[in-house]
N, C-alpha and C. Protein backbone atom coordinates (compact mmCIF):
# COMPACT_ATOMS: atom_id res chain seq x y z
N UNK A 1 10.75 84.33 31.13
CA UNK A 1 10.01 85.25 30.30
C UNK A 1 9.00 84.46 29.47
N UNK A 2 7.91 85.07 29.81
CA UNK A 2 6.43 84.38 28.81
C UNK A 2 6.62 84.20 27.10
N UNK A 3 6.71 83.05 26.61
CA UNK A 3 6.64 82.73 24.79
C UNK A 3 5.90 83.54 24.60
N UNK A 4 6.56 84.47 23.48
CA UNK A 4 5.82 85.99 22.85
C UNK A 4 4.84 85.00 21.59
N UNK A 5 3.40 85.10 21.67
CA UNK A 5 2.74 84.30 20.53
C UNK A 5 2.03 85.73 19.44
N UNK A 6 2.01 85.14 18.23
CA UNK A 6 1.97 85.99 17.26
C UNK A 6 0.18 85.85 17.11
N UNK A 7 -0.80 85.88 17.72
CA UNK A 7 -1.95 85.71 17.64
C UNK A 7 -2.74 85.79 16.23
N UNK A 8 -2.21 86.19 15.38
CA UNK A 8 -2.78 86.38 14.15
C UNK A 8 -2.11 85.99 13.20
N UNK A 9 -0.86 85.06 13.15
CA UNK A 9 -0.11 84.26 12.55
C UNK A 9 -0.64 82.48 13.27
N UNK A 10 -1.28 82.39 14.94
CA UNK A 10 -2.08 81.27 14.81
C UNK A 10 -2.88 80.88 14.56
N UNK A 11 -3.92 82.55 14.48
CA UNK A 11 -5.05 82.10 13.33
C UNK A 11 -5.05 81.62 12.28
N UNK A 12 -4.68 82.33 11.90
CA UNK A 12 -4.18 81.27 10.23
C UNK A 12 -3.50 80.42 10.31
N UNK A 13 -2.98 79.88 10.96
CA UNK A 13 -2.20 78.33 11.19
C UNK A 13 -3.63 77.15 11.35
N UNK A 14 -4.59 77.82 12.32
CA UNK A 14 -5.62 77.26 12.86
C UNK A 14 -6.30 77.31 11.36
N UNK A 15 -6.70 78.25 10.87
CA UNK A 15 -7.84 78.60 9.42
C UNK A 15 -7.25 77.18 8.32
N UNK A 16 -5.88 77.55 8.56
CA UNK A 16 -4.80 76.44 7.48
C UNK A 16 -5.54 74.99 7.70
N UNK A 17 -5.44 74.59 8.85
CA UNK A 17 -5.46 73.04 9.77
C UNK A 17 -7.00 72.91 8.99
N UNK A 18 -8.05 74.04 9.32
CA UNK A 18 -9.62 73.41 8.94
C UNK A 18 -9.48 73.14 7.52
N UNK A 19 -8.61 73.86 6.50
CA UNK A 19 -8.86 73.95 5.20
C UNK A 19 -8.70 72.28 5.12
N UNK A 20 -7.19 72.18 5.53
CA UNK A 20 -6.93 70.57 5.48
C UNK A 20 -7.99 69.56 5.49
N UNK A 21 -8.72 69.88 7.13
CA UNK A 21 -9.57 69.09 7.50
C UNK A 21 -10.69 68.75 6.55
N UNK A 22 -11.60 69.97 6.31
CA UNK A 22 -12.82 70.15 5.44
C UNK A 22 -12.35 69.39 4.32
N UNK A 23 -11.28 69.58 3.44
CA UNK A 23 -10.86 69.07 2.27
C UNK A 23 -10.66 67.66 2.05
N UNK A 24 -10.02 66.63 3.55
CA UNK A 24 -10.14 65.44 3.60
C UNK A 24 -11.87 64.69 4.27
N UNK A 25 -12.31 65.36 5.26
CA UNK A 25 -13.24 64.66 5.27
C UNK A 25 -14.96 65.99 5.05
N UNK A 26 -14.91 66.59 4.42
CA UNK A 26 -16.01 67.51 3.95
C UNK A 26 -16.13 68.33 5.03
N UNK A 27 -16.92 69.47 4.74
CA UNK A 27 -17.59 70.33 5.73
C UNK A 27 -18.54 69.78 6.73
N UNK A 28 -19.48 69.19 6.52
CA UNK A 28 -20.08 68.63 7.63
C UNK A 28 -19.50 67.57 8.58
N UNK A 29 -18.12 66.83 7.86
CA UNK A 29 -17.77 65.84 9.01
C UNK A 29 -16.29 66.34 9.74
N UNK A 30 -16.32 68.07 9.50
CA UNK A 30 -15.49 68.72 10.03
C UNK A 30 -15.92 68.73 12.05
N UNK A 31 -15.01 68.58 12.69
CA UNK A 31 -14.81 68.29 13.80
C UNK A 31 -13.51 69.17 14.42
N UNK A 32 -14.43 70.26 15.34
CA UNK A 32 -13.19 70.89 16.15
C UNK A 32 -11.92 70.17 16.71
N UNK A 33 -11.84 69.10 17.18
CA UNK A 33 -10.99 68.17 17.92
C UNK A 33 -10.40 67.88 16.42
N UNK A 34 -11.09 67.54 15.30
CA UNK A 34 -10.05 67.34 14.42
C UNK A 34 -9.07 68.63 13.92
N UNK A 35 -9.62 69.62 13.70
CA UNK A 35 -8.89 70.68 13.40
C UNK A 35 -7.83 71.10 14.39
N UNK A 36 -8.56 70.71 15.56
CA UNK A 36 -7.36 70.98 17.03
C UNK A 36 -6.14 69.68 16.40
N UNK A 37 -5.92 68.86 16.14
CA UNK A 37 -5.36 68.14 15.83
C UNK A 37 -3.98 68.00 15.00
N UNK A 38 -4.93 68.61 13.60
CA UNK A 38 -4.14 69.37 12.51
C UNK A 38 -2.98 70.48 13.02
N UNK A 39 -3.96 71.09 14.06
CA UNK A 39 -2.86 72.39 13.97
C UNK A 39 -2.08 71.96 15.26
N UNK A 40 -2.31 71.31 15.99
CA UNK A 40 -1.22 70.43 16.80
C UNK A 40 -1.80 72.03 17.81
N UNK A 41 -2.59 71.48 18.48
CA UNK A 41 -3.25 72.69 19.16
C UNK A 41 -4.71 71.74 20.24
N UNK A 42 -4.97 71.82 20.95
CA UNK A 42 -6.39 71.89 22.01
C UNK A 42 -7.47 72.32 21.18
N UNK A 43 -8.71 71.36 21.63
CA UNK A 43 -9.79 72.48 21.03
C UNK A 43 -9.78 73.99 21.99
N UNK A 44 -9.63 73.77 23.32
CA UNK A 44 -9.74 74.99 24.36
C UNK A 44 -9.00 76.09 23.32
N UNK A 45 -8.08 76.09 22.91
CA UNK A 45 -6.70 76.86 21.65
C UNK A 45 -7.90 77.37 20.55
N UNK A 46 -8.87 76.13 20.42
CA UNK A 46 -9.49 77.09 18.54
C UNK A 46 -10.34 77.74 19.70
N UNK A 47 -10.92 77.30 20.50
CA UNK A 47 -12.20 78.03 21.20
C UNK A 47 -11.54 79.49 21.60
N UNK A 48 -10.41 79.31 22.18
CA UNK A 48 -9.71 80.56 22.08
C UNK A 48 -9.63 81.61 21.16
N UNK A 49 -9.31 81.38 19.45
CA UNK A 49 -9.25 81.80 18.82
C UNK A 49 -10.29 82.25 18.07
N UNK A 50 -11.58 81.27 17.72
CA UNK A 50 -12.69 81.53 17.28
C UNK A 50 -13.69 81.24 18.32
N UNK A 51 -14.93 81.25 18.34
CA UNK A 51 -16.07 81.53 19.02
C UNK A 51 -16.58 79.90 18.88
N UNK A 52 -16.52 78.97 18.06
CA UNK A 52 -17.40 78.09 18.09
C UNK A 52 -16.67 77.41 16.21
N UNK A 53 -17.65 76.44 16.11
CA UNK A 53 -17.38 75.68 14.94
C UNK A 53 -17.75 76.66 13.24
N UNK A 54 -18.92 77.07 13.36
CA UNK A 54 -19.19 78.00 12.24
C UNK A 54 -18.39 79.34 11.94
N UNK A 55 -17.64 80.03 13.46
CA UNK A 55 -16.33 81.30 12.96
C UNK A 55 -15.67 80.11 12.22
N UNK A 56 -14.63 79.16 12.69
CA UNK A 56 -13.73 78.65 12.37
C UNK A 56 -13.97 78.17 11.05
N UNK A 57 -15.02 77.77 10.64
CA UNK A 57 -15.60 77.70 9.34
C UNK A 57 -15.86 79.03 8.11
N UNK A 58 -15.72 79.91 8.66
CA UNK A 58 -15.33 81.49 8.04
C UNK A 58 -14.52 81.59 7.83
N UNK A 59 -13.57 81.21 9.19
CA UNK A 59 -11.54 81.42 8.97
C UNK A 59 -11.42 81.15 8.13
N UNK A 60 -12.17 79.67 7.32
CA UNK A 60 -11.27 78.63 6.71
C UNK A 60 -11.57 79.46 5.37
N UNK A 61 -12.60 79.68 4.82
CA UNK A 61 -13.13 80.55 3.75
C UNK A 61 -12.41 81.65 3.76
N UNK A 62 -12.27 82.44 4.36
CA UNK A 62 -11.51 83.92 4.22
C UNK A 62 -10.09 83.35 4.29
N UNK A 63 -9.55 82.09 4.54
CA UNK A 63 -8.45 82.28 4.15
C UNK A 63 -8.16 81.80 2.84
N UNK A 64 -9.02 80.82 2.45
CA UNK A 64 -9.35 80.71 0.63
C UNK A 64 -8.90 81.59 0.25
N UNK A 65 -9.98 82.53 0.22
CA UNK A 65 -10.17 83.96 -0.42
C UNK A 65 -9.19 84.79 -0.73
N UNK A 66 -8.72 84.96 1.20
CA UNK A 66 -7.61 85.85 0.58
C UNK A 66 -6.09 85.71 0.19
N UNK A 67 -5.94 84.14 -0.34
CA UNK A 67 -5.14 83.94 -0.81
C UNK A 67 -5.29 84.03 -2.04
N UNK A 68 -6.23 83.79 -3.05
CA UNK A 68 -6.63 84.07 -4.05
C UNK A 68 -6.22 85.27 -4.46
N UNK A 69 -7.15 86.72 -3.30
CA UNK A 69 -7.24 88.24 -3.71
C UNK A 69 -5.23 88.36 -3.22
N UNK A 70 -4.67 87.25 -2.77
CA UNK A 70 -3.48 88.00 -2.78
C UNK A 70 -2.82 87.66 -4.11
N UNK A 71 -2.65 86.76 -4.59
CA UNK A 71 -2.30 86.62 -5.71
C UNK A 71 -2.74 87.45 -6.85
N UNK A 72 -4.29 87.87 -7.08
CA UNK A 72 -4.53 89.03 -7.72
C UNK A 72 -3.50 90.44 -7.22
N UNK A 73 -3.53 90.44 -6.43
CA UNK A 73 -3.03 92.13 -6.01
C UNK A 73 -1.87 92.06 -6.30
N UNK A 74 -0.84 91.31 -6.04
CA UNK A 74 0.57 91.07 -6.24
C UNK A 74 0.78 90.81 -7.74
N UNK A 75 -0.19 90.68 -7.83
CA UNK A 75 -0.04 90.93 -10.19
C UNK A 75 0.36 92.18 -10.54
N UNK A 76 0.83 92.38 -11.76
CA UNK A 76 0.97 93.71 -12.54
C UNK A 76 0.78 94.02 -13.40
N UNK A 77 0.68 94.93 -14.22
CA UNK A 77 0.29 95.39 -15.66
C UNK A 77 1.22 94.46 -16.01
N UNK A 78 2.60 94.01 -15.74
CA UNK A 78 2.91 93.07 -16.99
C UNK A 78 3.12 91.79 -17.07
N UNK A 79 1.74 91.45 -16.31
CA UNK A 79 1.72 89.84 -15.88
C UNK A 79 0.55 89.77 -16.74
N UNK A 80 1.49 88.15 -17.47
CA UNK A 80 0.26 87.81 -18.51
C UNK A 80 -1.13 87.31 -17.82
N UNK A 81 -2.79 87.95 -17.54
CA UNK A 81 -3.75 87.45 -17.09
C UNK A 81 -4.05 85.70 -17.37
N UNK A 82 -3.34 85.39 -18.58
CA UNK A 82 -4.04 83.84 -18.51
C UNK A 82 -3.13 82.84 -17.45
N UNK A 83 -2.07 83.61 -17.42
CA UNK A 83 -0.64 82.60 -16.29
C UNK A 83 -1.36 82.92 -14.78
N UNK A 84 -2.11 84.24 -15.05
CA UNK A 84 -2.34 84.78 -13.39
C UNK A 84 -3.67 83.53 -13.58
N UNK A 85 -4.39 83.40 -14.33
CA UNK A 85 -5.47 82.68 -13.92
C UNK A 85 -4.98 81.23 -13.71
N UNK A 86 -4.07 80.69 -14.47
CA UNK A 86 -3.56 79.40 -14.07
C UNK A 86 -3.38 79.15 -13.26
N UNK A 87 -2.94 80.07 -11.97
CA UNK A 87 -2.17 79.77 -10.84
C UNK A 87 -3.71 79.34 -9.82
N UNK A 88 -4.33 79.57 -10.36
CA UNK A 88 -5.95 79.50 -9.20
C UNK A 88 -6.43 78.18 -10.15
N UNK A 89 -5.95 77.55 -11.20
CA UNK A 89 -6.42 76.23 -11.47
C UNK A 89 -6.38 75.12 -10.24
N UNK A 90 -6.94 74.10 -10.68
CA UNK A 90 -6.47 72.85 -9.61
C UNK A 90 -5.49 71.75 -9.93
N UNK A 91 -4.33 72.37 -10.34
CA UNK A 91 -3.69 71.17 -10.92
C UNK A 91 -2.47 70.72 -9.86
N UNK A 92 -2.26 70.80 -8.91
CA UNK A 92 -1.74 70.10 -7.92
C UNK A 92 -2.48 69.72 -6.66
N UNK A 93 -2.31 68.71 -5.67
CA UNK A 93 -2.82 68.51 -4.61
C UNK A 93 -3.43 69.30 -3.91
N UNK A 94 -2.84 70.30 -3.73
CA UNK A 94 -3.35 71.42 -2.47
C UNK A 94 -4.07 71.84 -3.10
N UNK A 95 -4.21 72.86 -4.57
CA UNK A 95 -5.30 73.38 -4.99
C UNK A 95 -6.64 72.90 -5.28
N UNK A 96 -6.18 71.53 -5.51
CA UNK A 96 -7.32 70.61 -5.42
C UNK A 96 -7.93 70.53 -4.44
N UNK A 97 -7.39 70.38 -3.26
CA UNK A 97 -8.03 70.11 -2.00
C UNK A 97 -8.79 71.58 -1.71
N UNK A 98 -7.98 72.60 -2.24
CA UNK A 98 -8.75 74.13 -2.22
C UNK A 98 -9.96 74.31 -2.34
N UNK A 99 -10.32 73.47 -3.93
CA UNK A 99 -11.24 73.73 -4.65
C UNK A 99 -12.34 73.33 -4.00
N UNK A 100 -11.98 72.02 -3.19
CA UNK A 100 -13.32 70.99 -2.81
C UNK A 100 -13.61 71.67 -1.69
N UNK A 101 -12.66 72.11 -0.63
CA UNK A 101 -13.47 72.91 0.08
C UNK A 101 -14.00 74.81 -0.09
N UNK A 102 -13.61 74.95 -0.90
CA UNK A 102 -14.51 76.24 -1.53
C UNK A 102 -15.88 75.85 -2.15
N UNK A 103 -15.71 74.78 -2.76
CA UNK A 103 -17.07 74.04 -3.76
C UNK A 103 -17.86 73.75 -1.80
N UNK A 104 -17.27 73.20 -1.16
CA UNK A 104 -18.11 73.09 -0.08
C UNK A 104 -19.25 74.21 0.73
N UNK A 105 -17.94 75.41 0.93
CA UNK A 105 -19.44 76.50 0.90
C UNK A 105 -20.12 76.72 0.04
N UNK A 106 -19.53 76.93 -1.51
CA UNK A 106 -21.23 77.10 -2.15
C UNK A 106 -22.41 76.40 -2.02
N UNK A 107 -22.42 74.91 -1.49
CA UNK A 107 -23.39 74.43 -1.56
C UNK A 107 -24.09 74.70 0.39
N UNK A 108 -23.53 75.11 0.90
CA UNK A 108 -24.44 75.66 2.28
C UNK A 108 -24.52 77.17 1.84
N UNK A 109 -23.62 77.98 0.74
CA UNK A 109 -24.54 79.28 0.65
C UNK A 109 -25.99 79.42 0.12
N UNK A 110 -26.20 78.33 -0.37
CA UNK A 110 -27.25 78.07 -1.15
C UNK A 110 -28.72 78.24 -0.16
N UNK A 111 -28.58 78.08 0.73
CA UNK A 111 -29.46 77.60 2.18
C UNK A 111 -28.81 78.89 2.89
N UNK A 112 -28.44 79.56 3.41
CA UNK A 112 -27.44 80.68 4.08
C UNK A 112 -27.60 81.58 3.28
N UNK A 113 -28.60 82.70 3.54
CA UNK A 113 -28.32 83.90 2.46
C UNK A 113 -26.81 84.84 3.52
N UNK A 114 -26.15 84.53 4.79
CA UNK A 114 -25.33 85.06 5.11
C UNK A 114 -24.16 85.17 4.61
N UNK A 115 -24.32 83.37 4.44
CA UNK A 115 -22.89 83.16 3.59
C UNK A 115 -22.83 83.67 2.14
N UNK A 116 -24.18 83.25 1.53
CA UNK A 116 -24.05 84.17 0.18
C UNK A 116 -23.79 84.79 0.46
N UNK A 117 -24.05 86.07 1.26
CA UNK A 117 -23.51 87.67 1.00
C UNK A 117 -21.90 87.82 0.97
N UNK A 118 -21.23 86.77 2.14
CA UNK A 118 -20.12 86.65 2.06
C UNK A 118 -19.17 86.21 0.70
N UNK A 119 -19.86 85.61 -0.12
CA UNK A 119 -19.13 85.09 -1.01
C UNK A 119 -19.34 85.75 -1.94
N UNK A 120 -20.59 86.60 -1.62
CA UNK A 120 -20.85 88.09 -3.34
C UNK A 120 -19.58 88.81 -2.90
N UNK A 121 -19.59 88.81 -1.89
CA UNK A 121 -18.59 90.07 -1.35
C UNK A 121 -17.08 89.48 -2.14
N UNK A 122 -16.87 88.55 -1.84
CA UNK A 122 -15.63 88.04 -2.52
C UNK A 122 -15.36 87.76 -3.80
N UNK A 123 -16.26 87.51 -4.29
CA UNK A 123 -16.17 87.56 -6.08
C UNK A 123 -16.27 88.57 -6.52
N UNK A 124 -17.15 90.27 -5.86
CA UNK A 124 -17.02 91.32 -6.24
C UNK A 124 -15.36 91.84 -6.39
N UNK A 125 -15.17 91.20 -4.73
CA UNK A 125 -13.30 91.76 -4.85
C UNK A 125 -12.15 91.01 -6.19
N UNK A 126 -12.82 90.07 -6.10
CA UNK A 126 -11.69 89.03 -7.21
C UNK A 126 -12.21 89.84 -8.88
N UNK A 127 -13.85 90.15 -9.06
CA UNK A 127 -13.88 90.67 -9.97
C UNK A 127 -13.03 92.36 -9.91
N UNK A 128 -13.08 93.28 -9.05
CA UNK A 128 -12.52 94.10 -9.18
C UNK A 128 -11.11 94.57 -9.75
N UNK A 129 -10.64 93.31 -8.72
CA UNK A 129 -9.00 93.07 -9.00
C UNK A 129 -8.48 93.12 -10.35
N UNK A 130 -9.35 91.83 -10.97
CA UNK A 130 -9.37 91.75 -12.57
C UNK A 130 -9.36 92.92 -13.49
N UNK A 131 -10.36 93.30 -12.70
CA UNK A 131 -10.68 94.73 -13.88
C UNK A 131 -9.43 95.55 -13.61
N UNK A 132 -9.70 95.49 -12.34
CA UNK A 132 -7.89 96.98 -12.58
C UNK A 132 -6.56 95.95 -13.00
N UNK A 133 -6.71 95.17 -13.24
CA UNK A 133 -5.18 94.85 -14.08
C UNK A 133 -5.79 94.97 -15.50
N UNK A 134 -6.65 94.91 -15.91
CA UNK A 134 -7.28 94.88 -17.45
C UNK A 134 -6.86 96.63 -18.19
N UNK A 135 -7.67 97.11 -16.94
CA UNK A 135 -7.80 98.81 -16.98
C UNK A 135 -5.94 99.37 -17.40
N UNK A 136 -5.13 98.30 -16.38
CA UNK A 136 -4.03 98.82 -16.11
C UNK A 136 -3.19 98.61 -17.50
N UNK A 137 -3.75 97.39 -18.34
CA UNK A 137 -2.65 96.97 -19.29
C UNK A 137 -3.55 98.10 -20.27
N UNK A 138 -4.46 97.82 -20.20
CA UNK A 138 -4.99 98.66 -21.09
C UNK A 138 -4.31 100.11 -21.58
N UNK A 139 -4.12 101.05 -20.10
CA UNK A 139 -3.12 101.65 -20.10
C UNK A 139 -2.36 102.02 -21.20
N UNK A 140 -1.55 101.05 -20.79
CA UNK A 140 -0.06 100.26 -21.51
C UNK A 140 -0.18 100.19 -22.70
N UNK A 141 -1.43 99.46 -23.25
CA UNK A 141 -1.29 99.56 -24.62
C UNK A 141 -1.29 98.09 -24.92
N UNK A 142 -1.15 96.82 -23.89
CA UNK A 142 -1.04 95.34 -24.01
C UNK A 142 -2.32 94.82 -24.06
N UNK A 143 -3.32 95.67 -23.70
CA UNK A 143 -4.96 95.17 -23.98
C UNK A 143 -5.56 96.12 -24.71
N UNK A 144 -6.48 95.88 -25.76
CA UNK A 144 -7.59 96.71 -26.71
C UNK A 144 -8.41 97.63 -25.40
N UNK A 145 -8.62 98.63 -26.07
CA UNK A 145 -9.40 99.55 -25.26
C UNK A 145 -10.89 99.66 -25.27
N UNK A 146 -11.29 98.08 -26.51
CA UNK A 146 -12.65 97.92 -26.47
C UNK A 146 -12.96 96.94 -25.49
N UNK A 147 -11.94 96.20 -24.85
CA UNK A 147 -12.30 95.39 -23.57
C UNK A 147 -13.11 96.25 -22.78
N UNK A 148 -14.04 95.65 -21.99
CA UNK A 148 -14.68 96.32 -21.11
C UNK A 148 -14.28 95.52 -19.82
N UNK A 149 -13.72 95.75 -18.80
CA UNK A 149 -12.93 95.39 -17.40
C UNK A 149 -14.15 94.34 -16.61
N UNK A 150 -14.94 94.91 -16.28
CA UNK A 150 -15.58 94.40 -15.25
C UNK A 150 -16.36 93.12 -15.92
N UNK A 151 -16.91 93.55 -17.09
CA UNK A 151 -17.45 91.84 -17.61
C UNK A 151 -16.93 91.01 -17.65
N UNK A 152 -15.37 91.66 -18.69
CA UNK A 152 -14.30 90.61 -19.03
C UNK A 152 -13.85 90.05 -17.45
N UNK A 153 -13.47 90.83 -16.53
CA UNK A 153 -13.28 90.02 -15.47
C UNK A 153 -14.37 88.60 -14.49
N UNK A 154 -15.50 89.51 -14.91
CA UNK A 154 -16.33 88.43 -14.32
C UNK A 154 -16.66 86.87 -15.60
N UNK A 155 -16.17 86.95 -17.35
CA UNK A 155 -16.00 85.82 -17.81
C UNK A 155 -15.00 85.47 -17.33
N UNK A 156 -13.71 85.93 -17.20
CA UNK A 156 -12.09 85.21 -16.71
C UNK A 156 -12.62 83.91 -15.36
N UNK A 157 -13.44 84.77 -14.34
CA UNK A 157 -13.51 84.22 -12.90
C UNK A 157 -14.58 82.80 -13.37
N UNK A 158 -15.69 83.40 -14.12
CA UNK A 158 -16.37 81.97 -14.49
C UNK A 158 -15.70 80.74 -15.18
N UNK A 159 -15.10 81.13 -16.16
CA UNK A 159 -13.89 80.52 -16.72
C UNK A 159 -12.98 79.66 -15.63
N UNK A 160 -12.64 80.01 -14.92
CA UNK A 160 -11.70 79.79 -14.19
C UNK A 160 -12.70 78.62 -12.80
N UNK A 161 -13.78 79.34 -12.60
CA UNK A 161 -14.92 78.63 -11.79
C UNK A 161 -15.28 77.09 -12.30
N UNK A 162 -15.03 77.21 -13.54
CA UNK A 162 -15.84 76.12 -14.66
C UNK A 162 -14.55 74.97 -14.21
N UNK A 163 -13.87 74.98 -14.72
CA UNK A 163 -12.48 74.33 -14.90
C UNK A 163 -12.73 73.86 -13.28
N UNK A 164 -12.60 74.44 -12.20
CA UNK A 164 -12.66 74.07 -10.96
C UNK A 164 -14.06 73.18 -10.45
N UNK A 165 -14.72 73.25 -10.90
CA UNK A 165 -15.92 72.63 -10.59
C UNK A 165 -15.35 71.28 -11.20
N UNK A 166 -15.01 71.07 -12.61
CA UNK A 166 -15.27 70.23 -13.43
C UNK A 166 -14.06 69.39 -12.77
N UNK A 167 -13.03 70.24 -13.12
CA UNK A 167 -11.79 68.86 -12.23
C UNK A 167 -12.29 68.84 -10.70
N UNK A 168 -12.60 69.09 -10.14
CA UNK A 168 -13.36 69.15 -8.35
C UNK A 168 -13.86 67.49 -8.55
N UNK A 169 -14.72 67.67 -9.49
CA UNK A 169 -15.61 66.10 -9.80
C UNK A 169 -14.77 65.14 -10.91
N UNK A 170 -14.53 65.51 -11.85
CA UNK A 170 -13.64 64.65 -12.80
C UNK A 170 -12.42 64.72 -13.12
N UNK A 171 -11.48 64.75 -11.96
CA UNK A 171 -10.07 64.80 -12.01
C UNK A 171 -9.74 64.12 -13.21
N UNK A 172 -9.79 62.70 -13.30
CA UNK A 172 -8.71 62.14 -14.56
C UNK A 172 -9.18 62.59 -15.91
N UNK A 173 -10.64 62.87 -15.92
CA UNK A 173 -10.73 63.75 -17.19
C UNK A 173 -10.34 65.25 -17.65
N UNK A 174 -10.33 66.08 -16.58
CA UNK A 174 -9.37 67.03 -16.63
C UNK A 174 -7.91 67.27 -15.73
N UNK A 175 -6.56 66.89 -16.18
CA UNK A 175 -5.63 66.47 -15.63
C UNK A 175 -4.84 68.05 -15.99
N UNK A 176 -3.84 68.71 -15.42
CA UNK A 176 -3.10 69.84 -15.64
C UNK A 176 -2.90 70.58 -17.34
N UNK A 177 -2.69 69.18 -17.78
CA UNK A 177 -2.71 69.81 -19.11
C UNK A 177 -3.57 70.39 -20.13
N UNK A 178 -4.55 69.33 -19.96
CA UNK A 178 -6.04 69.95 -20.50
C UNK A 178 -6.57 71.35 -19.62
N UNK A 179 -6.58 71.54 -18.61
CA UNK A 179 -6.90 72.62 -17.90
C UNK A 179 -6.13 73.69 -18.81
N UNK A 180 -4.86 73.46 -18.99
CA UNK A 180 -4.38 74.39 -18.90
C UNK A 180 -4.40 74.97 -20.84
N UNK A 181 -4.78 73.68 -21.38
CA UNK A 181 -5.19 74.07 -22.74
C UNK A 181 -6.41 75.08 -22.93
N UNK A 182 -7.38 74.26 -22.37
CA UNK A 182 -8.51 74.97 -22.43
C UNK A 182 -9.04 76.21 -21.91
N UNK A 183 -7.90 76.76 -21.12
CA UNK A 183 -8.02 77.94 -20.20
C UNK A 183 -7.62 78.73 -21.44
N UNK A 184 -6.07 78.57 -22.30
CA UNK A 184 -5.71 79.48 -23.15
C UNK A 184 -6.62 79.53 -24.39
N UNK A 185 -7.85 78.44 -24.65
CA UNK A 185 -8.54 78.72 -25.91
C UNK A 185 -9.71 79.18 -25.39
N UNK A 186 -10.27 79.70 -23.86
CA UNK A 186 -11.54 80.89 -23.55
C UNK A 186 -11.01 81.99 -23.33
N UNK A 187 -9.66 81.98 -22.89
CA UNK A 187 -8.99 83.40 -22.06
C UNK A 187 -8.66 83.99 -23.39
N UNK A 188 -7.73 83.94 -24.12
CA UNK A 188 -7.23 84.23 -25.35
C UNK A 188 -8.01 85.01 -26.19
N UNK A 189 -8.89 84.74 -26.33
CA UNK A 189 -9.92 85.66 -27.21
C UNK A 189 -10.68 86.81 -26.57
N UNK A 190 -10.84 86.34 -25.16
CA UNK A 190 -11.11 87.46 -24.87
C UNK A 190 -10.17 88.48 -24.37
N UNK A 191 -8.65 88.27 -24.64
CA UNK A 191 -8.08 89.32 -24.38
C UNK A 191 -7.32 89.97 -25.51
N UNK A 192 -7.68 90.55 -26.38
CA UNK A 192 -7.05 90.82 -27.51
C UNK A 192 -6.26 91.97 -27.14
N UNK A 193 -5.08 91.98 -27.97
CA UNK A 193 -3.72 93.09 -27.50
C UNK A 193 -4.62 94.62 -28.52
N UNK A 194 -4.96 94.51 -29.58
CA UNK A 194 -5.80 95.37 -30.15
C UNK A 194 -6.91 95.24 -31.20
């Protein structure tokens, strides 16, 4: 009997392998044969899966992304927003390695109005998210009802952008702890309980 393969559990195994890749040796010295590698896979296997080097370079982004928008969604009205934003800091290995290759597409969206569109599209969703947990505590009664959702969400994400850029380039000057100081003295104020 033929190995039943989960085709959309090896995509993302494959999306996983490029993140790796891109993150140790950049986006441009990303190499199908290396990513075939990572995922302990053939290039014939990614060609299978994606079309060429630039899908597989999408995979790797949309799976950024939607690990991010999953961690938003799986929040709740009674999850504190500054812990939810911590968790998208860079203060361990992997997120680090996250960061550098997310920081990697912005600088080819720059040149790519495609990819820009792709990445408005994704900060619209991460801003959305924000706002409906804001909206939601608000609700509740755990956030002021003079917050306004969608701004406050789009300072949280810059906030959170800033910190990532900055440790991306100056790790030993921003190390877990400072991140995580300085997140609670921009976030904090802007979330007042009333």
């Amino acid at each position: 009997m033929p190995k039943k393969i989960d085709h959309n559990a090896r995509r993302r195994d494959i999306a996983r392998a490029a993140i790796s890749v891109i993150g140790e040796q950049g986006i441009d010295n990303t190499r199908l044969v290396d990513v075939a590698r990572a995922a302990n896979a053939t290039t014939g296997a990614i060609t299978h899966y994606f079309e060429g080097k630039d899908a597989l370079l999408l995979a790797a982004l949309d799976r950024l992304a939607q690990d991010i928008l999953h961690a938003i969604r799986h929040a709740t009205a009674d999850d504190d927003l500054v812990e939810l934003a911590a968790l998208l800091l860079p203060v361990d290995e992997q997120r680090l390695r996250d960061w550098r290759v997310w920081l990697s597409f912005f600088g080819r969206a720059v040149g790519d109005p495609a990819l820009a569109r792709i990445n408005k599209a994704y900060y619209e969703e991460f801003r959305d998210g924000i706002a409906g947990l804001i909206r939601a505590q608000q609700k509740l009664g755990k956030l002021s009802r003079d917050i306004a959702p969608a701004s406050t969400a789009d300072a949280i994400i810059s906030v959170i952008d800033g910190f990532g850029v900055r440790t991306s380039l100056e790790r030993e000057e921003w190390p877990p702890e400072r991140q995580r100081q300085q997140l609670e003295a921009m976030l904090r104020p802007l979330l007042p309980s009333r």
